[in-house]
Protein backbone atom coordinates (compact mmCIF):
# COMPACT_ATOMS: atom_id res chain seq x y z
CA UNK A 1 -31.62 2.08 19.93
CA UNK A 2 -29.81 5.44 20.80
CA UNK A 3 -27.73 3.68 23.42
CA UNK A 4 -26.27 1.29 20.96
CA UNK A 5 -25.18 3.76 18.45
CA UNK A 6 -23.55 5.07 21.22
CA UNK A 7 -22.18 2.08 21.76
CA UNK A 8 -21.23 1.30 18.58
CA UNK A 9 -19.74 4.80 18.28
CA UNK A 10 -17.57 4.05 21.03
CA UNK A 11 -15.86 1.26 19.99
CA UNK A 12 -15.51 2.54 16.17
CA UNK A 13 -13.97 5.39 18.06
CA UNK A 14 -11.57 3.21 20.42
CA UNK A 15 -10.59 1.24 16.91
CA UNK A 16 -9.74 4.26 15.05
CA UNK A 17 -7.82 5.16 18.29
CA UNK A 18 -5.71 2.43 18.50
CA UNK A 19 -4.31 1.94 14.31
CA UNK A 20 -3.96 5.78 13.97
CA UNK A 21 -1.82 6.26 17.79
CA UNK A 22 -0.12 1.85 17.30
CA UNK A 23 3.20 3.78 18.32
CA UNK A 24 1.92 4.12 21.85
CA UNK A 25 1.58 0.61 22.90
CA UNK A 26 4.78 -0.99 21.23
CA UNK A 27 7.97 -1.05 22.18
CA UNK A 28 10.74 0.84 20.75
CA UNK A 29 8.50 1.00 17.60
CA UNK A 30 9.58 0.65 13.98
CA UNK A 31 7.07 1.17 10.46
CA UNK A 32 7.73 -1.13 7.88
CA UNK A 33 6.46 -1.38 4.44
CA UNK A 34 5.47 -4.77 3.36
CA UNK A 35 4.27 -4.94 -0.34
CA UNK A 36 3.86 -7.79 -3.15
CA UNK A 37 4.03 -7.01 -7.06
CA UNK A 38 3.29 -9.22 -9.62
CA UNK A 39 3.58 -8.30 -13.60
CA UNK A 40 3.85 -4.39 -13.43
CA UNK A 41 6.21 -1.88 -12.49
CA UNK A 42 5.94 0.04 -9.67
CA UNK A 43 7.12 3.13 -7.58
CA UNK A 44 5.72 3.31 -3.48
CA UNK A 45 6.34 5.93 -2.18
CA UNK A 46 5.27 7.40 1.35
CA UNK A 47 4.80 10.82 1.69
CA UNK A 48 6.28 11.33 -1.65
CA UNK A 49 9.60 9.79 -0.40
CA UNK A 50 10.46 6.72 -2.26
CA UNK A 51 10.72 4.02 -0.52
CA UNK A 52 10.50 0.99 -3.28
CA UNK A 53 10.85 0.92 -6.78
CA UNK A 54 10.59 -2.42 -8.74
CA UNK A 55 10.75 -2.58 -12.76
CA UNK A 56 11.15 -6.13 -13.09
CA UNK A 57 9.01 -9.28 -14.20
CA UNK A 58 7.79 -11.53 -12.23
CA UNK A 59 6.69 -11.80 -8.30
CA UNK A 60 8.34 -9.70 -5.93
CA UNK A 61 7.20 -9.77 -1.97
CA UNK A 62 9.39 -8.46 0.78
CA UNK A 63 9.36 -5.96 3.58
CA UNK A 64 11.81 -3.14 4.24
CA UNK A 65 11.78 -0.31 7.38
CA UNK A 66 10.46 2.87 6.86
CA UNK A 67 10.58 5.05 10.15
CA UNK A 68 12.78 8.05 9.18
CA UNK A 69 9.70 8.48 6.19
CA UNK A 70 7.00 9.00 8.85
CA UNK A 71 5.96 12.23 9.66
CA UNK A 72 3.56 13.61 12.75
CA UNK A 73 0.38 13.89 11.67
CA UNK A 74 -1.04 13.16 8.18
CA UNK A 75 0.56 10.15 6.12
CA UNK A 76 0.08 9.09 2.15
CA UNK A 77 1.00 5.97 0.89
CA UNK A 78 1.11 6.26 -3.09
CA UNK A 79 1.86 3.96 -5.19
CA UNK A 80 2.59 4.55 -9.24
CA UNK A 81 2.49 1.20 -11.61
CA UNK A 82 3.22 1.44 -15.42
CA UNK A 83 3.86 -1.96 -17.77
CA UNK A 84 7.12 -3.55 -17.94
CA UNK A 85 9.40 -3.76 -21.48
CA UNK A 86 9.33 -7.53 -20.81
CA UNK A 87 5.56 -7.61 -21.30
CA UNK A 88 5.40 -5.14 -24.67
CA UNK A 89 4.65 -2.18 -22.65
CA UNK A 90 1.22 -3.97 -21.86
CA UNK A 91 -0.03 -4.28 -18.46
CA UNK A 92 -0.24 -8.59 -17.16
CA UNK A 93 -3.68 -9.55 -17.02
CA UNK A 94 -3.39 -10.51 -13.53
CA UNK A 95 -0.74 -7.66 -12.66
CA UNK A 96 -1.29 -6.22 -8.92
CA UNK A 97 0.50 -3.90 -6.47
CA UNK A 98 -0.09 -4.19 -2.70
CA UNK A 99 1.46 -2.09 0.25
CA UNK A 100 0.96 -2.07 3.60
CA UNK A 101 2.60 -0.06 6.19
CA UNK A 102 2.47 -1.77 9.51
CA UNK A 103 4.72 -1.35 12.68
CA UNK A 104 5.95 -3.38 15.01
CA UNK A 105 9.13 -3.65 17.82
CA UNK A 106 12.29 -3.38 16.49
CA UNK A 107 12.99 -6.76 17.80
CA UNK A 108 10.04 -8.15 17.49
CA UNK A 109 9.16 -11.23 15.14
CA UNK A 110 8.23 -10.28 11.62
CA UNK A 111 4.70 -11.78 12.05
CA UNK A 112 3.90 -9.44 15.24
CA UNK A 113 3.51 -6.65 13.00
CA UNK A 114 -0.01 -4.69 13.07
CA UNK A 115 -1.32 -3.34 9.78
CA UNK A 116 -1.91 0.36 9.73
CA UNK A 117 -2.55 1.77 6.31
CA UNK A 118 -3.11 -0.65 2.69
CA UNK A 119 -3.04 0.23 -0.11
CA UNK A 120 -4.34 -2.14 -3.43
CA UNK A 121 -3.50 -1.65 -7.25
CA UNK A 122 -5.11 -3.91 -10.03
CA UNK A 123 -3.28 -2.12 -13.17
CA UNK A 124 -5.24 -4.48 -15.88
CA UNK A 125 -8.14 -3.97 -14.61
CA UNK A 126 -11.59 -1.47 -15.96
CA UNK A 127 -11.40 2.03 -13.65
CA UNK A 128 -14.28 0.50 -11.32
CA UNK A 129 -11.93 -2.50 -10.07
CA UNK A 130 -8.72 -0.47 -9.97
CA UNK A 131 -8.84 -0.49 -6.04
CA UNK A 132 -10.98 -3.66 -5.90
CA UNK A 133 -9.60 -5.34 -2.11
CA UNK A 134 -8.78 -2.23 0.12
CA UNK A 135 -10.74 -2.27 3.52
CA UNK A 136 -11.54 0.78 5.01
CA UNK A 137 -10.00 -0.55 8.35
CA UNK A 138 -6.52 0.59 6.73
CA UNK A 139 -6.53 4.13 6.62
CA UNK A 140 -8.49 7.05 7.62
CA UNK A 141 -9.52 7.92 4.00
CA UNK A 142 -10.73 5.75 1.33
CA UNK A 143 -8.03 4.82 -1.50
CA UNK A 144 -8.57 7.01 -4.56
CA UNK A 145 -6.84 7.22 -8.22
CA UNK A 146 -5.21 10.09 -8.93
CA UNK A 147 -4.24 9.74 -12.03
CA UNK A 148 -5.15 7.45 -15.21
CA UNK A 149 -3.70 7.33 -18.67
CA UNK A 150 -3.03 4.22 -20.95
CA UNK A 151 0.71 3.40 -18.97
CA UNK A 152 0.60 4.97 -15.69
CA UNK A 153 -1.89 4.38 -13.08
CA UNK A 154 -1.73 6.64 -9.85
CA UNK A 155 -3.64 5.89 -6.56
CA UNK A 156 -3.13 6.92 -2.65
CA UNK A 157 -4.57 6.38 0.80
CA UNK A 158 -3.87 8.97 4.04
CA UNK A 159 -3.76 8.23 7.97
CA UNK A 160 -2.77 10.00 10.70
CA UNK A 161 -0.24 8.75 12.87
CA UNK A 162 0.99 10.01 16.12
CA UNK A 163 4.63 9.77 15.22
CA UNK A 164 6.70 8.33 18.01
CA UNK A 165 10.06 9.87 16.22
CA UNK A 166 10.94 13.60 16.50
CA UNK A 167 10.28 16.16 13.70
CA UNK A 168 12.66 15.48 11.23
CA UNK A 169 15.53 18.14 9.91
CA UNK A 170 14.16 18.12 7.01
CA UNK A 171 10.91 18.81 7.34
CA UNK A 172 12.42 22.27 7.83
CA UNK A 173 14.10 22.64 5.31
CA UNK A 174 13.85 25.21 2.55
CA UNK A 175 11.48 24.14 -0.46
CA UNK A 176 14.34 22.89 -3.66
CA UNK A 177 13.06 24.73 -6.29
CA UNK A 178 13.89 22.64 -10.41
CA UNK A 179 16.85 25.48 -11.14
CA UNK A 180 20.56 25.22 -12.89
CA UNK A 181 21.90 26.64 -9.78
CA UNK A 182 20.66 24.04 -7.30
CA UNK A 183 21.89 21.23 -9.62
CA UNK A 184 25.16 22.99 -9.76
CA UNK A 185 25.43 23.49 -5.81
CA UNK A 186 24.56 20.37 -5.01
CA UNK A 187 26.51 18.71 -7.66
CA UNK A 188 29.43 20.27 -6.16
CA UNK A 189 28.28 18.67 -2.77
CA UNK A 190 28.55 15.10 -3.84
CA UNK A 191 32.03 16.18 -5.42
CA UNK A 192 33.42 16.96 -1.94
CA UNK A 193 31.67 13.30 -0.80
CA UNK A 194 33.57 11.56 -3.59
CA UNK A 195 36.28 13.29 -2.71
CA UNK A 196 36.31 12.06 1.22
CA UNK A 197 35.42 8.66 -0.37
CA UNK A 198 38.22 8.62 -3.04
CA UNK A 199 40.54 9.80 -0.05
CA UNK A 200 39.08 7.13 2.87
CA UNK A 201 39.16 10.26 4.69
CA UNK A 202 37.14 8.72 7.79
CA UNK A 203 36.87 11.99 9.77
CA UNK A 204 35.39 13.94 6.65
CA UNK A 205 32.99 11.07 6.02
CA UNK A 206 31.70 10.93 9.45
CA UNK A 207 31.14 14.81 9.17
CA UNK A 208 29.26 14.08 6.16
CA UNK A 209 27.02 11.64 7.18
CA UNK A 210 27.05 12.86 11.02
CA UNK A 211 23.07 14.41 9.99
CA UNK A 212 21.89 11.54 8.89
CA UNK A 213 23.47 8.99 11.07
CA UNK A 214 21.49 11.10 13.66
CA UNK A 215 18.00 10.63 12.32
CA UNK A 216 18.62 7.03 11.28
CA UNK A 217 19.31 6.34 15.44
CA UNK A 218 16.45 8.18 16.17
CA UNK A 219 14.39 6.55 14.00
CA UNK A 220 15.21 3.14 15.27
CA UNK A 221 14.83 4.20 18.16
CA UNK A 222 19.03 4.23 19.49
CA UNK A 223 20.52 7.09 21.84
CA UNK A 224 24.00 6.78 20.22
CA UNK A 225 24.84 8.33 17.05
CA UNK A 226 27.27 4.78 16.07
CA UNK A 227 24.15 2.97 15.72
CA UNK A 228 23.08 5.53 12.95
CA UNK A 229 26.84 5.09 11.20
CA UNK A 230 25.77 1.53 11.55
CA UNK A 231 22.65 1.26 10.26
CA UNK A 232 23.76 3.18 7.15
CA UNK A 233 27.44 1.53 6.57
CA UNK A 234 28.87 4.94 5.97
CA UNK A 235 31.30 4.81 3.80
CA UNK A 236 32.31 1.38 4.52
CA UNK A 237 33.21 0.29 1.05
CA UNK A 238 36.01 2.82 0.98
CA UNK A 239 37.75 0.52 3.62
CA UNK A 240 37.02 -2.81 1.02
CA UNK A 241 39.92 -3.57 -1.12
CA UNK A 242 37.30 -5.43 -3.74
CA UNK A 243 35.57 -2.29 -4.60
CA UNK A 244 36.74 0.27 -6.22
CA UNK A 245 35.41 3.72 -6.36
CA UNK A 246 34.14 4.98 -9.71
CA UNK A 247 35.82 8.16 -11.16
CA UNK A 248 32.83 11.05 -10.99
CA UNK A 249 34.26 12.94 -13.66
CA UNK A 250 34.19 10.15 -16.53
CA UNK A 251 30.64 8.96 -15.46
CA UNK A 252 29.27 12.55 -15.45
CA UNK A 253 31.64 12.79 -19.25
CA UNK A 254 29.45 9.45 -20.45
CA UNK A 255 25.88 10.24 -18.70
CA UNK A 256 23.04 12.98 -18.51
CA UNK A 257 22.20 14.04 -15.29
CA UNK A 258 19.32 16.29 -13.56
CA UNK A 259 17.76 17.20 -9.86
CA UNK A 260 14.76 15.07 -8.67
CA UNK A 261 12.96 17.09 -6.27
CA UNK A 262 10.21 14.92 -3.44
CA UNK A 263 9.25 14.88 -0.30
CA UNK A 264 6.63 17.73 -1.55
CA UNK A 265 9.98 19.92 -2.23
CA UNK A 266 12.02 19.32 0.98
CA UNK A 267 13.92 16.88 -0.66
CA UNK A 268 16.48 16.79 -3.77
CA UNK A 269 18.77 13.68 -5.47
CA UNK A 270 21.02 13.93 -8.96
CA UNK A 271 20.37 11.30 -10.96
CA UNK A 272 20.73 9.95 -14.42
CA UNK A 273 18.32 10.05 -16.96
CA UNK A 274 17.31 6.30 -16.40
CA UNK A 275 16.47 7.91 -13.20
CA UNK A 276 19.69 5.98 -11.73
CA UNK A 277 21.27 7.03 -8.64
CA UNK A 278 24.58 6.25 -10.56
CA UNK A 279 26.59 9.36 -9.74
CA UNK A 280 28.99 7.83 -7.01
CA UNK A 281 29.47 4.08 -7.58
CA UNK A 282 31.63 1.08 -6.41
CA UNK A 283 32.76 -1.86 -8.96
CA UNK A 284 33.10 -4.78 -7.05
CA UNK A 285 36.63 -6.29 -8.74
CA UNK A 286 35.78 -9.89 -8.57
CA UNK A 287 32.15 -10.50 -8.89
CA UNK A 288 31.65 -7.62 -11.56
CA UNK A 289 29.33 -6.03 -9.48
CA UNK A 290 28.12 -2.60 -9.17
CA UNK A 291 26.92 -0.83 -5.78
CA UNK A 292 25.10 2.18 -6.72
CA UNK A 293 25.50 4.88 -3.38
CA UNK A 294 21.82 6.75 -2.75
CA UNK A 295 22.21 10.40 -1.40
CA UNK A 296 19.23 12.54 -0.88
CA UNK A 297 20.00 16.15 0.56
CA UNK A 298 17.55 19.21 2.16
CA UNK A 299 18.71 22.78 1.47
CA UNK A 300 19.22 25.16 5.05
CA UNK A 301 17.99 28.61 4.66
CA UNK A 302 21.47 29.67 4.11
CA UNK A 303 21.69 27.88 1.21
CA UNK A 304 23.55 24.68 2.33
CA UNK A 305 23.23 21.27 1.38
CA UNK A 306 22.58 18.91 4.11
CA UNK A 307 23.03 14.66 3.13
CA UNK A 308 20.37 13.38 5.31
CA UNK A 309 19.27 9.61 3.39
């Protein structure tokens, strides 16, 4: 009896092993999150980094890459839901959120991904079948609700991961306290990006994004810094003769703005008070369209602002 328990230990052990270290057996590895909403909004987030936010009706499934928000050592997938306007601020009966962070090659076909952490949401349903369909073969920790009220429903799920990337700037950064003066300062940092924008000033724009470009290659796993550039489209649009760059002066005249603050602190955005990244934006000329431009910035300990997403 004792030698099977051993046994058994073993191989619990060598499973465990193998979801919580996947980066060491794949190729040029990538994390993706794969998730599926139906009838609720929702905000995933992974290690309090957004990475999806959907506030429309319906079914939405898709997956998206999320390497340069993995960290060494302990990650937490959260996800937030709260009912849609379309619905009368009532949750769907049969609304659901589920997440999964998996990785796979970064050539490798979609369906060669391996499942590492899932996390389940049933926002209609009593507090006992909240997290009614997560395993406990996803994640070193069981999912738990961390918060409850009559519109919002909280709930998260750790595991560790070995991360095959290198520490992150970031993570280093100075923790953004919620203050006038870092609104201000960093306010006046995406004035000198809409300025290089406004201007198609290419060397100026690769100087901005030159930090971020950086991780993003690292991240998917590139040597050369042009693959980062790349992967982001820096600046790109100012090159476009279809789009036209947004005046920052009359949007910030027409809007209310503030500081969001994640990453636990490391990490600060301006937004609007629709919680709108709408600060620099392109208007597409024929099609009426508008491309909203996503910054989000770490502070050094000398008080500089650093775009690094």
């Amino acid at each position: 009896m004792k030698s099977t328990l051993k046994i058994f230990a073993l191989l619990l052990s060598i499973i465990i092993m193998n979801q919580t270290s996947a980066s060491t057996d794949i190729n040029d590895p990538v994390y993706y999150l794969e998730f599926s909403i139906h009838g609720t909004g929702a905000d995933i987030r992974l290690n309090d980094i957004p990475v999806y936010y959907h506030d429309d009706p319906g079914t939405t499934e898709s997956q998206k890459p999320v390497p340069e928000s993995i960290v060494n050592g302990t990650n937490t997938l959260t996800i937030k839901t709260f009912p849609l306007d379309e619905n009368n601020n009532q949750e769907n009966k049969n609304s659901y959120v589920e997440a999964i962070i998996s990785i796979n090659g970064r050539n490798a076909p979609l369906n060669a991904s391996k499942p590492v952490l899932k996390l389940i949401i049933h926002p209609s349903s009593n507090e006992d079948n909240i997290l009614t369909g997560n395993n406990n073969d996803f994640g070193d920790s069981s999912a738990k609700i961390i918060n409850h009220s009559d519109d919002t429903i909280i709930a998260e799920r750790s595991i560790h991961i070995d991360s095959p990337y290198p520490r992150w700037a970031w993570q280093d950064g100075e923790t953004i306290t919620d203050s006038q003066e870092n609104y201000d300062s960093l306010l006046d940092k995406y004035k000198e990006i809409y300025q290089a924008l406004k201007q198609d000033n290419k060397e100026e724009i690769h100087k901005i994004y030159a930090a971020a470009a950086q991780e993003y290659a690292n991240s998917y796993n590139y040597q050369d810094i042009k693959d980062g550039f790349r992967i982001m489209s820096a600046g790109e649009l100012a090159e476009d003769n279809d789009w036209v760059l947004g005046d920052i002066n009359l949007i910030l005249s027409k809007r209310k703005y503030h500081l969001d603050i994640y990453a636990h602190g490391k990490l600060a955005r301006i937004l609007d008070y629709k919680n709108n990244p709408s600060l620099i934006t392109y208007l597409n000329k024929n099609v009426k369209m508008v491309s909203y431009q996503k910054f989000g910035f770490y502070k050094t300990s000398d008080g500089k602002w650093i775009m690094i997403r």
